[in-house]
PDB file of N, CA and C in Angstrom:
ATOM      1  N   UNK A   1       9.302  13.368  82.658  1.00  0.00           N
ATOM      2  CA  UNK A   1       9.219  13.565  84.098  1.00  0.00           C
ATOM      3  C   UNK A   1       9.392  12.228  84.801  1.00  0.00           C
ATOM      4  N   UNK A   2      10.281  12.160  86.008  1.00  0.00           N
ATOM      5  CA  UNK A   2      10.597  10.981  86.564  1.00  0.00           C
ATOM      6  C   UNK A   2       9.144  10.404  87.723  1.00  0.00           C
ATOM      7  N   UNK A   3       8.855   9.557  88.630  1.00  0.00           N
ATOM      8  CA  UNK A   3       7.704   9.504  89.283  1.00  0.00           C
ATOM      9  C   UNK A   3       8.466   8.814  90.227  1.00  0.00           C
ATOM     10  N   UNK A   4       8.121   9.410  91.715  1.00  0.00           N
ATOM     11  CA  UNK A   4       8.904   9.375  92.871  1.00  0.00           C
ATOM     12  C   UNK A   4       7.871   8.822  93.660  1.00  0.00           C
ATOM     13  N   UNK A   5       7.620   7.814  94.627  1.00  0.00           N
ATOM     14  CA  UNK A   5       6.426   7.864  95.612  1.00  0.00           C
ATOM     15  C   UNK A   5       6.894   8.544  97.100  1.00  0.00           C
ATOM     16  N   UNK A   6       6.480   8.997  97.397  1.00  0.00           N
ATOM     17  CA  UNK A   6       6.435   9.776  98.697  1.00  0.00           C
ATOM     18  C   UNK A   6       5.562   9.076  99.889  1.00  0.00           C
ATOM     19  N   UNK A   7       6.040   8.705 100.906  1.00  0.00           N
ATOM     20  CA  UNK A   7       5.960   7.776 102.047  1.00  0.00           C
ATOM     21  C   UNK A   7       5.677   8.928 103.478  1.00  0.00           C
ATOM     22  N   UNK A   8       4.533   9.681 104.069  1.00  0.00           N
ATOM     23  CA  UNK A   8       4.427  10.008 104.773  1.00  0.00           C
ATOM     24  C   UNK A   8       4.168   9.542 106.017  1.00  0.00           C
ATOM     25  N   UNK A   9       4.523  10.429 107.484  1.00  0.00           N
ATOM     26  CA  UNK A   9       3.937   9.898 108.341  1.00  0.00           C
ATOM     27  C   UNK A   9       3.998  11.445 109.327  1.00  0.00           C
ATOM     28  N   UNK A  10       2.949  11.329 109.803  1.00  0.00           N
ATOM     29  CA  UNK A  10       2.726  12.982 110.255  1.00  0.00           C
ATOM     30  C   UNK A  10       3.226  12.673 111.801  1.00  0.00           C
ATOM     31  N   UNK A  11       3.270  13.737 112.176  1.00  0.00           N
ATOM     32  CA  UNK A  11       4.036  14.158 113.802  1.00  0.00           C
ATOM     33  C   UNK A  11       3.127  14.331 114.648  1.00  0.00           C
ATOM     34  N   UNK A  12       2.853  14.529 115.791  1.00  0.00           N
ATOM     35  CA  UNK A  12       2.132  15.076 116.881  1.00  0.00           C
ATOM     36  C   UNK A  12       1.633  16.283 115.887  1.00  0.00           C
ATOM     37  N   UNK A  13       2.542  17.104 115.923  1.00  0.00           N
ATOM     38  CA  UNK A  13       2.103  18.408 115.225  1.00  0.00           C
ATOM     39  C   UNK A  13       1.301  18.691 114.046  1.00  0.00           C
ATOM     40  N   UNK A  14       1.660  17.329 113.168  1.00  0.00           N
ATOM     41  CA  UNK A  14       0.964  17.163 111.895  1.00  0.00           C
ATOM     42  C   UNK A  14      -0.385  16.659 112.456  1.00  0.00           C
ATOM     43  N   UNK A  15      -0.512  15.922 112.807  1.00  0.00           N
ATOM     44  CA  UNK A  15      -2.053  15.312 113.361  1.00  0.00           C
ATOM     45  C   UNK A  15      -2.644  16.566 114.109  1.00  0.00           C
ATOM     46  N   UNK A  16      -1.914  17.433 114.973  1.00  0.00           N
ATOM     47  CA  UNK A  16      -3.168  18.442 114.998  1.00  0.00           C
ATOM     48  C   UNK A  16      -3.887  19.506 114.007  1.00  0.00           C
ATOM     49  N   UNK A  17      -2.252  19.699 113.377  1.00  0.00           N
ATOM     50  CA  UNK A  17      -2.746  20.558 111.850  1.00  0.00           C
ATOM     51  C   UNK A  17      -3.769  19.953 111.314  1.00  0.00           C
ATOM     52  N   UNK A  18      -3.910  19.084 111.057  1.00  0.00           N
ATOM     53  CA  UNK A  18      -4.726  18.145 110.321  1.00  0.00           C
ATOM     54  C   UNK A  18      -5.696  17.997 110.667  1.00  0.00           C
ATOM     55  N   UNK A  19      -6.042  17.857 112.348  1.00  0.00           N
ATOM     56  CA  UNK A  19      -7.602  18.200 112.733  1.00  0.00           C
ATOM     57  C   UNK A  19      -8.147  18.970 112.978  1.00  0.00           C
ATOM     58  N   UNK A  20      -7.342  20.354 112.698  1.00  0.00           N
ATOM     59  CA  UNK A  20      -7.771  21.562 112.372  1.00  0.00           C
ATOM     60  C   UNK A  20      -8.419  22.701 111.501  1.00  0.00           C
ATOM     61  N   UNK A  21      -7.434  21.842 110.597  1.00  0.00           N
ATOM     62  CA  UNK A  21      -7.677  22.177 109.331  1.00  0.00           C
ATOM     63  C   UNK A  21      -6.999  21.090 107.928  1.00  0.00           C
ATOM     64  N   UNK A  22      -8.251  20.686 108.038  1.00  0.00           N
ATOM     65  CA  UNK A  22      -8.225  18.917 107.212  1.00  0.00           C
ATOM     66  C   UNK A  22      -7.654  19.860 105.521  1.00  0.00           C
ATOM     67  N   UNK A  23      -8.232  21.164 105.387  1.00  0.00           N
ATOM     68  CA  UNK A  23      -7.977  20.879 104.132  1.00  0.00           C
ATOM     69  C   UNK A  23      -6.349  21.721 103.374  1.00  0.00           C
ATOM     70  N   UNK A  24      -5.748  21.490 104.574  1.00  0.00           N
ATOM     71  CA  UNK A  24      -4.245  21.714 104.681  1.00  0.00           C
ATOM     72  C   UNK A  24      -3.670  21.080 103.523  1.00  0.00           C
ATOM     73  N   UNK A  25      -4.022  19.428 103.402  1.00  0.00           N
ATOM     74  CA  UNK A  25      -3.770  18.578 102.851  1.00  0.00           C
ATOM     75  C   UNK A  25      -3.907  19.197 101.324  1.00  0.00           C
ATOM     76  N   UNK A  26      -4.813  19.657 101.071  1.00  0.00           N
ATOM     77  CA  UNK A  26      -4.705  20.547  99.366  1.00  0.00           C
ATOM     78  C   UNK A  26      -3.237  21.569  99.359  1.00  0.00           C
ATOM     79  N   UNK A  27      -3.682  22.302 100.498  1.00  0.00           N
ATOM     80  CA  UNK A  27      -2.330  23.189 100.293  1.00  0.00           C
ATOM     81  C   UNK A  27      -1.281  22.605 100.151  1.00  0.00           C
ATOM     82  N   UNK A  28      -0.755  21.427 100.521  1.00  0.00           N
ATOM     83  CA  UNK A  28       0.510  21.184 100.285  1.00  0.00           C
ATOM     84  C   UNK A  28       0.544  20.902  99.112  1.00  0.00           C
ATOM     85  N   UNK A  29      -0.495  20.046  98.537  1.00  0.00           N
ATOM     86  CA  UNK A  29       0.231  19.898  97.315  1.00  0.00           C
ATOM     87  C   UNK A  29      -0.167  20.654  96.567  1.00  0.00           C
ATOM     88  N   UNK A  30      -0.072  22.234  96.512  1.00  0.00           N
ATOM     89  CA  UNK A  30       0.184  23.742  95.591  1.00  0.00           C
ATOM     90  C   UNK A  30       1.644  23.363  96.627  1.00  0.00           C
ATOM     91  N   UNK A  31       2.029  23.455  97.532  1.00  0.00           N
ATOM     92  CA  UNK A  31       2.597  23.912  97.679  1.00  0.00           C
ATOM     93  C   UNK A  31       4.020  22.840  97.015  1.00  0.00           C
ATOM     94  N   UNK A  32       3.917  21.621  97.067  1.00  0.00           N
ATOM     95  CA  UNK A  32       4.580  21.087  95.988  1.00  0.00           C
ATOM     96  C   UNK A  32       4.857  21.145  94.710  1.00  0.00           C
ATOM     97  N   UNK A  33       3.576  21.560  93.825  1.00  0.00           N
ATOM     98  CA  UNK A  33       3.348  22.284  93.189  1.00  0.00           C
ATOM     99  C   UNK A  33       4.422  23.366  92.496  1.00  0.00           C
ATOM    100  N   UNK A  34       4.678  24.087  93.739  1.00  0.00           N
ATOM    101  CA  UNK A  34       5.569  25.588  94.013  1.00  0.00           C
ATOM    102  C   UNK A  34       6.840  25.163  93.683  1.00  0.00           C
ATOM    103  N   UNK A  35       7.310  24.386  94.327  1.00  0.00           N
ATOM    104  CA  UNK A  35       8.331  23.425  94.110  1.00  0.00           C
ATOM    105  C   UNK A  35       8.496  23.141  92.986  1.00  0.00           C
ATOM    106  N   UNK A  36       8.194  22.687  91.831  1.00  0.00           N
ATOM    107  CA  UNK A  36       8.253  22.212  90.912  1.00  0.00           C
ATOM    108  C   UNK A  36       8.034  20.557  90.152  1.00  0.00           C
ATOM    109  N   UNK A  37       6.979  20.157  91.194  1.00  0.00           N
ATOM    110  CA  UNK A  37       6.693  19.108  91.293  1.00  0.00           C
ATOM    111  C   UNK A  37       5.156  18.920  91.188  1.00  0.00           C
ATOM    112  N   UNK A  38       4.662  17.954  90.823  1.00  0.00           N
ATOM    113  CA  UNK A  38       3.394  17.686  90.840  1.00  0.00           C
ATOM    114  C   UNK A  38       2.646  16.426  91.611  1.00  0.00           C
ATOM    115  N   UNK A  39       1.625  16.382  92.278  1.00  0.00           N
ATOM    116  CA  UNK A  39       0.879  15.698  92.840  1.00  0.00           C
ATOM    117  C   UNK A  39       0.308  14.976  91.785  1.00  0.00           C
ATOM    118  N   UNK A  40       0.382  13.315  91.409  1.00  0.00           N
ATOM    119  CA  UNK A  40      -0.608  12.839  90.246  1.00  0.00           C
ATOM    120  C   UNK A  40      -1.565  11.710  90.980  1.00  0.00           C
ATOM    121  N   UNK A  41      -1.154  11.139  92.701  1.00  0.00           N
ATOM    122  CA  UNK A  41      -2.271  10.307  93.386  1.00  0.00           C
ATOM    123  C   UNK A  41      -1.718  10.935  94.840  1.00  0.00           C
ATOM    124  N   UNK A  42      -3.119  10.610  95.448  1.00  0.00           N
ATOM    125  CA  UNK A  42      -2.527  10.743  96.998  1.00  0.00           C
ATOM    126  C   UNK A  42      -3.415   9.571  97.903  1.00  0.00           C
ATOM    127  N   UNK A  43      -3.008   9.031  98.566  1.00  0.00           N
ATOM    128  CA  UNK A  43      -3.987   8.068  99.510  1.00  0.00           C
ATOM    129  C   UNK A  43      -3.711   8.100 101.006  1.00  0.00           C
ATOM    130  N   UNK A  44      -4.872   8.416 101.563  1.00  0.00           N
ATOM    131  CA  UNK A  44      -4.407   8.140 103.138  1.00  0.00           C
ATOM    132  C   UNK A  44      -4.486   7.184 103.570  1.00  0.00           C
ATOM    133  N   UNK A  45      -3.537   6.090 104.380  1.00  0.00           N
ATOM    134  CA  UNK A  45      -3.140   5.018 104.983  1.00  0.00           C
ATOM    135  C   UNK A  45      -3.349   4.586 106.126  1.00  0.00           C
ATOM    136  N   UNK A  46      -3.605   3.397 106.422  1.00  0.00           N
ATOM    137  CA  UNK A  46      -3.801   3.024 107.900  1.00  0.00           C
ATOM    138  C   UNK A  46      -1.826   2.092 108.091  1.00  0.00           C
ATOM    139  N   UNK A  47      -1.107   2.375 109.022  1.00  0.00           N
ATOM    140  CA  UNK A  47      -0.404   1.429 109.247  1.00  0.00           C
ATOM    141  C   UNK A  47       1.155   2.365 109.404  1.00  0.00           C
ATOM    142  N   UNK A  48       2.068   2.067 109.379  1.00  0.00           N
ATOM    143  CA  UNK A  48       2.875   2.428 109.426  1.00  0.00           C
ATOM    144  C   UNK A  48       3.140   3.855 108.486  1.00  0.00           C
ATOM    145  N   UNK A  49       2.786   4.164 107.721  1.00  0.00           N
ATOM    146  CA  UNK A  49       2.511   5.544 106.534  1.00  0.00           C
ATOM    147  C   UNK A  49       1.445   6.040 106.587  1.00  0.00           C
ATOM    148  N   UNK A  50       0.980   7.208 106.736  1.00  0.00           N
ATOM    149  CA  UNK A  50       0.020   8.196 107.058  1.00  0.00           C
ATOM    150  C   UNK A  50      -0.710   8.424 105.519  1.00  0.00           C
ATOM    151  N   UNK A  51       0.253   8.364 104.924  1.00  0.00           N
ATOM    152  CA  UNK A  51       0.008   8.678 103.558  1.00  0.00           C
ATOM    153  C   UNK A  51       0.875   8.312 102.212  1.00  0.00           C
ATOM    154  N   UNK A  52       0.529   7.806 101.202  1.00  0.00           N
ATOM    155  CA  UNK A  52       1.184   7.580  99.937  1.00  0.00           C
ATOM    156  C   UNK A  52       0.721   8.656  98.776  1.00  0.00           C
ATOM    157  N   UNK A  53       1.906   9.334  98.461  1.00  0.00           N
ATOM    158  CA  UNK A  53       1.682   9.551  97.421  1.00  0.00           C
ATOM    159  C   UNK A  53       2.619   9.869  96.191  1.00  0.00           C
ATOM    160  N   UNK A  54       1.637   9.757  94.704  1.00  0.00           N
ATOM    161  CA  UNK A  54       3.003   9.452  94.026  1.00  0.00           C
ATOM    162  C   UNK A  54       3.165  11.297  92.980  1.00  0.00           C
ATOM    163  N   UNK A  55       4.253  11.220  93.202  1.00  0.00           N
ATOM    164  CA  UNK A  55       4.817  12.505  92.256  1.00  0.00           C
ATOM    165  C   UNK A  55       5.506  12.831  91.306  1.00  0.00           C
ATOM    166  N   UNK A  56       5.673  13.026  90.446  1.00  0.00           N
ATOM    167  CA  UNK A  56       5.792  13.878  89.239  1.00  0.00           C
ATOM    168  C   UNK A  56       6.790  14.886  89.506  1.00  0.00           C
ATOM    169  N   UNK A  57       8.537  15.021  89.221  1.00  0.00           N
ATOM    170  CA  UNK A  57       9.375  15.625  89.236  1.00  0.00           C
ATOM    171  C   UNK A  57       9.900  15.479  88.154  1.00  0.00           C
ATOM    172  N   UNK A  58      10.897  16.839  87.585  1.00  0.00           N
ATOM    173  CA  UNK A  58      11.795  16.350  86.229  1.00  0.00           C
ATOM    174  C   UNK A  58      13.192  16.002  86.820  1.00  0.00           C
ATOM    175  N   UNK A  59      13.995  16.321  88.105  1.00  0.00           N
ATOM    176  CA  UNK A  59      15.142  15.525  88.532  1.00  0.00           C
ATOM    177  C   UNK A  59      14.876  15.395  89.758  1.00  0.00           C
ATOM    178  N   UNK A  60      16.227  14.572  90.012  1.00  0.00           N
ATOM    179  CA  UNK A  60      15.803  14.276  91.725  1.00  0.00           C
ATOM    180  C   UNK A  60      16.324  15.597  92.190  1.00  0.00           C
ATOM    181  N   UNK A  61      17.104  16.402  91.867  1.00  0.00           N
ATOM    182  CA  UNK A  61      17.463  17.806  92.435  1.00  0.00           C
ATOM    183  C   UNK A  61      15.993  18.355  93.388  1.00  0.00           C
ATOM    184  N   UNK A  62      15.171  18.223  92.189  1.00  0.00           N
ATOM    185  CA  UNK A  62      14.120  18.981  92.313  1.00  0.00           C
ATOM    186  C   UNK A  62      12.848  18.196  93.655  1.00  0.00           C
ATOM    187  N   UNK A  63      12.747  16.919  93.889  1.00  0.00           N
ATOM    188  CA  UNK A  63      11.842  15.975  94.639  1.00  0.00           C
ATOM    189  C   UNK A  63      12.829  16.072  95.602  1.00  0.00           C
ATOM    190  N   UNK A  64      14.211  16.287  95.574  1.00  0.00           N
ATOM    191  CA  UNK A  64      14.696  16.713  97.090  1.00  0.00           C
ATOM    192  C   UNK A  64      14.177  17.549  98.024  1.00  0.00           C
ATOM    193  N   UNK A  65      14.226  18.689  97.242  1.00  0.00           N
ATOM    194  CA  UNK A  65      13.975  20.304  97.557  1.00  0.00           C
ATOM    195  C   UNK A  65      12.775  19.902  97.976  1.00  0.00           C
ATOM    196  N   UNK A  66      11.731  19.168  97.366  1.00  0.00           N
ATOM    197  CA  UNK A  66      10.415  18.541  97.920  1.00  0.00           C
ATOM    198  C   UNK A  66      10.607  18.282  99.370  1.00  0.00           C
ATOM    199  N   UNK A  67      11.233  17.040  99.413  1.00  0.00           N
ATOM    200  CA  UNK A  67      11.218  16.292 100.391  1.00  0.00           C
ATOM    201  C   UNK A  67      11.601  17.047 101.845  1.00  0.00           C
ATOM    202  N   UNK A  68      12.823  18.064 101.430  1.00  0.00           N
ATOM    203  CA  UNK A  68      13.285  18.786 102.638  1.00  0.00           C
ATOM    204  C   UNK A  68      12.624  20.061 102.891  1.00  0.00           C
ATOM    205  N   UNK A  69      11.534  20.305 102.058  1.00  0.00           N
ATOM    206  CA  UNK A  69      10.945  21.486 102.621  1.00  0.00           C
ATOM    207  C   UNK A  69       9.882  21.033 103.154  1.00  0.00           C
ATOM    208  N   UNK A  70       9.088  20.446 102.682  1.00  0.00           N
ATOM    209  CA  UNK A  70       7.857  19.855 103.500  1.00  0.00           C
ATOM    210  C   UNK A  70       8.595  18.812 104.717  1.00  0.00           C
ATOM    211  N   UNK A  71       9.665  17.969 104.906  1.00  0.00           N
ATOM    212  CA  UNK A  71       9.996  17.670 105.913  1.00  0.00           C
ATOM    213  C   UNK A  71      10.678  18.799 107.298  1.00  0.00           C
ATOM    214  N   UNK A  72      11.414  19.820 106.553  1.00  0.00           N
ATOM    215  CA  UNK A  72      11.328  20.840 107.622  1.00  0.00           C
ATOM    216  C   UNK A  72      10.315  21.594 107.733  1.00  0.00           C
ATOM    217  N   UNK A  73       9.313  21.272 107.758  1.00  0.00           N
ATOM    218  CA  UNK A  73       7.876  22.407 108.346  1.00  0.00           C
ATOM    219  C   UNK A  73       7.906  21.494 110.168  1.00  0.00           C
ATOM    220  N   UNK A  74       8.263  20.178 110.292  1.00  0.00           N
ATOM    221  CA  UNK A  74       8.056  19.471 111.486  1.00  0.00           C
ATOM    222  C   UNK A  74       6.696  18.759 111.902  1.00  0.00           C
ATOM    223  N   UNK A  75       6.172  18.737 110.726  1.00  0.00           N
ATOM    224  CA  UNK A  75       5.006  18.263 111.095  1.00  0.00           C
ATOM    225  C   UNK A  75       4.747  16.809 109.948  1.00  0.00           C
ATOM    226  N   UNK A  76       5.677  16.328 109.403  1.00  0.00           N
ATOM    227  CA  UNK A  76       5.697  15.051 108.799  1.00  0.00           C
ATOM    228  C   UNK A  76       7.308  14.297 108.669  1.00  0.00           C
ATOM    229  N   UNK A  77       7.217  13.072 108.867  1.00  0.00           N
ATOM    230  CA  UNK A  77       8.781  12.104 107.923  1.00  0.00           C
ATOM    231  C   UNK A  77       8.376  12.220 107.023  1.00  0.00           C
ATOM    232  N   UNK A  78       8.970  12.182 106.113  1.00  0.00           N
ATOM    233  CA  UNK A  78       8.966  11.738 104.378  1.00  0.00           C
ATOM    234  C   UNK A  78      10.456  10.241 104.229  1.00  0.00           C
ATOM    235  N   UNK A  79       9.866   9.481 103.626  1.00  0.00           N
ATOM    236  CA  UNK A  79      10.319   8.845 102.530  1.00  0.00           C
ATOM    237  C   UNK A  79      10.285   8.658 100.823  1.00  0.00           C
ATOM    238  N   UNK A  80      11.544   8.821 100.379  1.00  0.00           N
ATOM    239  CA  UNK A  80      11.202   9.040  99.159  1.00  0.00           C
ATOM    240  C   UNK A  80      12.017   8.577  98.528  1.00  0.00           C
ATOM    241  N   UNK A  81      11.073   7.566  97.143  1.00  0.00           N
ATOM    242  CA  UNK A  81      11.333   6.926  96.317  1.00  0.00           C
ATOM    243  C   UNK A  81      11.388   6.580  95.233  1.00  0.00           C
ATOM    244  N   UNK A  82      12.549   6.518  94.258  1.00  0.00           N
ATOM    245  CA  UNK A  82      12.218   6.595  93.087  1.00  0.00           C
ATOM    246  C   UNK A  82      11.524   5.622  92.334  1.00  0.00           C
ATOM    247  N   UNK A  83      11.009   6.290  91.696  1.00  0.00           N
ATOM    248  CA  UNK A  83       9.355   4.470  90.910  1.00  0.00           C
ATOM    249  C   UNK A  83      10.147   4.602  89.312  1.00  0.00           C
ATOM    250  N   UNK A  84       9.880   3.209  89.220  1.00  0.00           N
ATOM    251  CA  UNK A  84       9.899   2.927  87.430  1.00  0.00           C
ATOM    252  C   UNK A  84       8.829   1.964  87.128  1.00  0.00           C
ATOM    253  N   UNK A  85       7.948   2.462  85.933  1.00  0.00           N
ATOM    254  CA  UNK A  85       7.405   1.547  85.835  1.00  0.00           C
ATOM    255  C   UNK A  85       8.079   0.236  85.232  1.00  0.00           C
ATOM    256  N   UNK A  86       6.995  -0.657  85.194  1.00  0.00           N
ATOM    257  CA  UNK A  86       7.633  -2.216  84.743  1.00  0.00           C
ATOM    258  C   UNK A  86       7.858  -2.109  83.376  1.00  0.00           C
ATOM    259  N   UNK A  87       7.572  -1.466  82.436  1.00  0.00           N
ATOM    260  CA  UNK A  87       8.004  -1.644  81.064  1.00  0.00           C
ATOM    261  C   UNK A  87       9.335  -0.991  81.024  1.00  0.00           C
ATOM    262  N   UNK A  88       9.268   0.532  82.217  1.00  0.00           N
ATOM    263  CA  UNK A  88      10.941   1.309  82.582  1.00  0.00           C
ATOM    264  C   UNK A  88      12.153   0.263  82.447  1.00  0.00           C
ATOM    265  N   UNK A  89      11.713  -0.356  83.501  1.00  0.00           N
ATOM    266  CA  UNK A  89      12.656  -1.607  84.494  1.00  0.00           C
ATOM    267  C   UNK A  89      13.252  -2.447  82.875  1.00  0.00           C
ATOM    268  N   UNK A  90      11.929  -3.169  82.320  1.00  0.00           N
ATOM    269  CA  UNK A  90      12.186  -4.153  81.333  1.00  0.00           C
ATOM    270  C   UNK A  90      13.375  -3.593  80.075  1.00  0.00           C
ATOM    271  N   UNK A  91      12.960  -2.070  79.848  1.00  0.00           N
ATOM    272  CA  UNK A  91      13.640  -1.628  78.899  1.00  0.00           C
ATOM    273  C   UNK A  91      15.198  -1.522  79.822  1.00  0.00           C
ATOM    274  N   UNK A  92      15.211  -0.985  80.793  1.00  0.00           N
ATOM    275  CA  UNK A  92      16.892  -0.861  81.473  1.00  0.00           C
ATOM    276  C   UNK A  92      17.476  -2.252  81.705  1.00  0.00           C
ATOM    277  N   UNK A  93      17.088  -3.190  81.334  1.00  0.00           N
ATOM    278  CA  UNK A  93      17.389  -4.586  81.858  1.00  0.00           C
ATOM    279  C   UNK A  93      17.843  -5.093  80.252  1.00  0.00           C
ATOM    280  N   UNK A  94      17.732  -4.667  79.219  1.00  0.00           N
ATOM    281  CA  UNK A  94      17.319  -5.225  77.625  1.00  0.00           C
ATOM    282  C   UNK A  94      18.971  -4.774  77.395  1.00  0.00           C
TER     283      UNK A  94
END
């Protein structure tokens, strides 16, 4: 499985969802989940990103379909990025 970090930042709309019903934030990630993806950290952020978190996909086909379904609900940006770890990197560099 590849590991993607995901770069949120919620909307007007997302910030009210959210103070509505804080525990929205679980549902999405079933609902990523659904997708075919997995949630393995999540952190909420002060600063320019609302939220980091990192995910668990087997292609990028699949962390697309992520990215554009939870970005068309309208209530978050997404950025998304593919991660390698440093031993990844060291071995593609050898």
């Amino acid at each position: 499985m590849a590991t993607y970090i995901l770069l949120s930042k919620l909307s007007t709309q997302g910030v009210q969802t959210l103070k509505s019903n804080p525990d929205r934030l679980r549902e999405v990630n079933k609902d990523v989940e659904e997708l075919g993806a997995k949630v393995l950290h999540q952190w909420a952020t002060l600063g320019e990103w609302d939220f980091v978190n990192i995910v668990e996909a087997p292609d990028l086909q699949t962390i697309a379909r992520v990215s554009v379904a939870l970005g068309a609900r309208g209530s978050t940006k997404i950025e998304t990025l593919p991660a390698l770890t440093i031993e990844e990197l060291l071995s593609a560099l050898e």
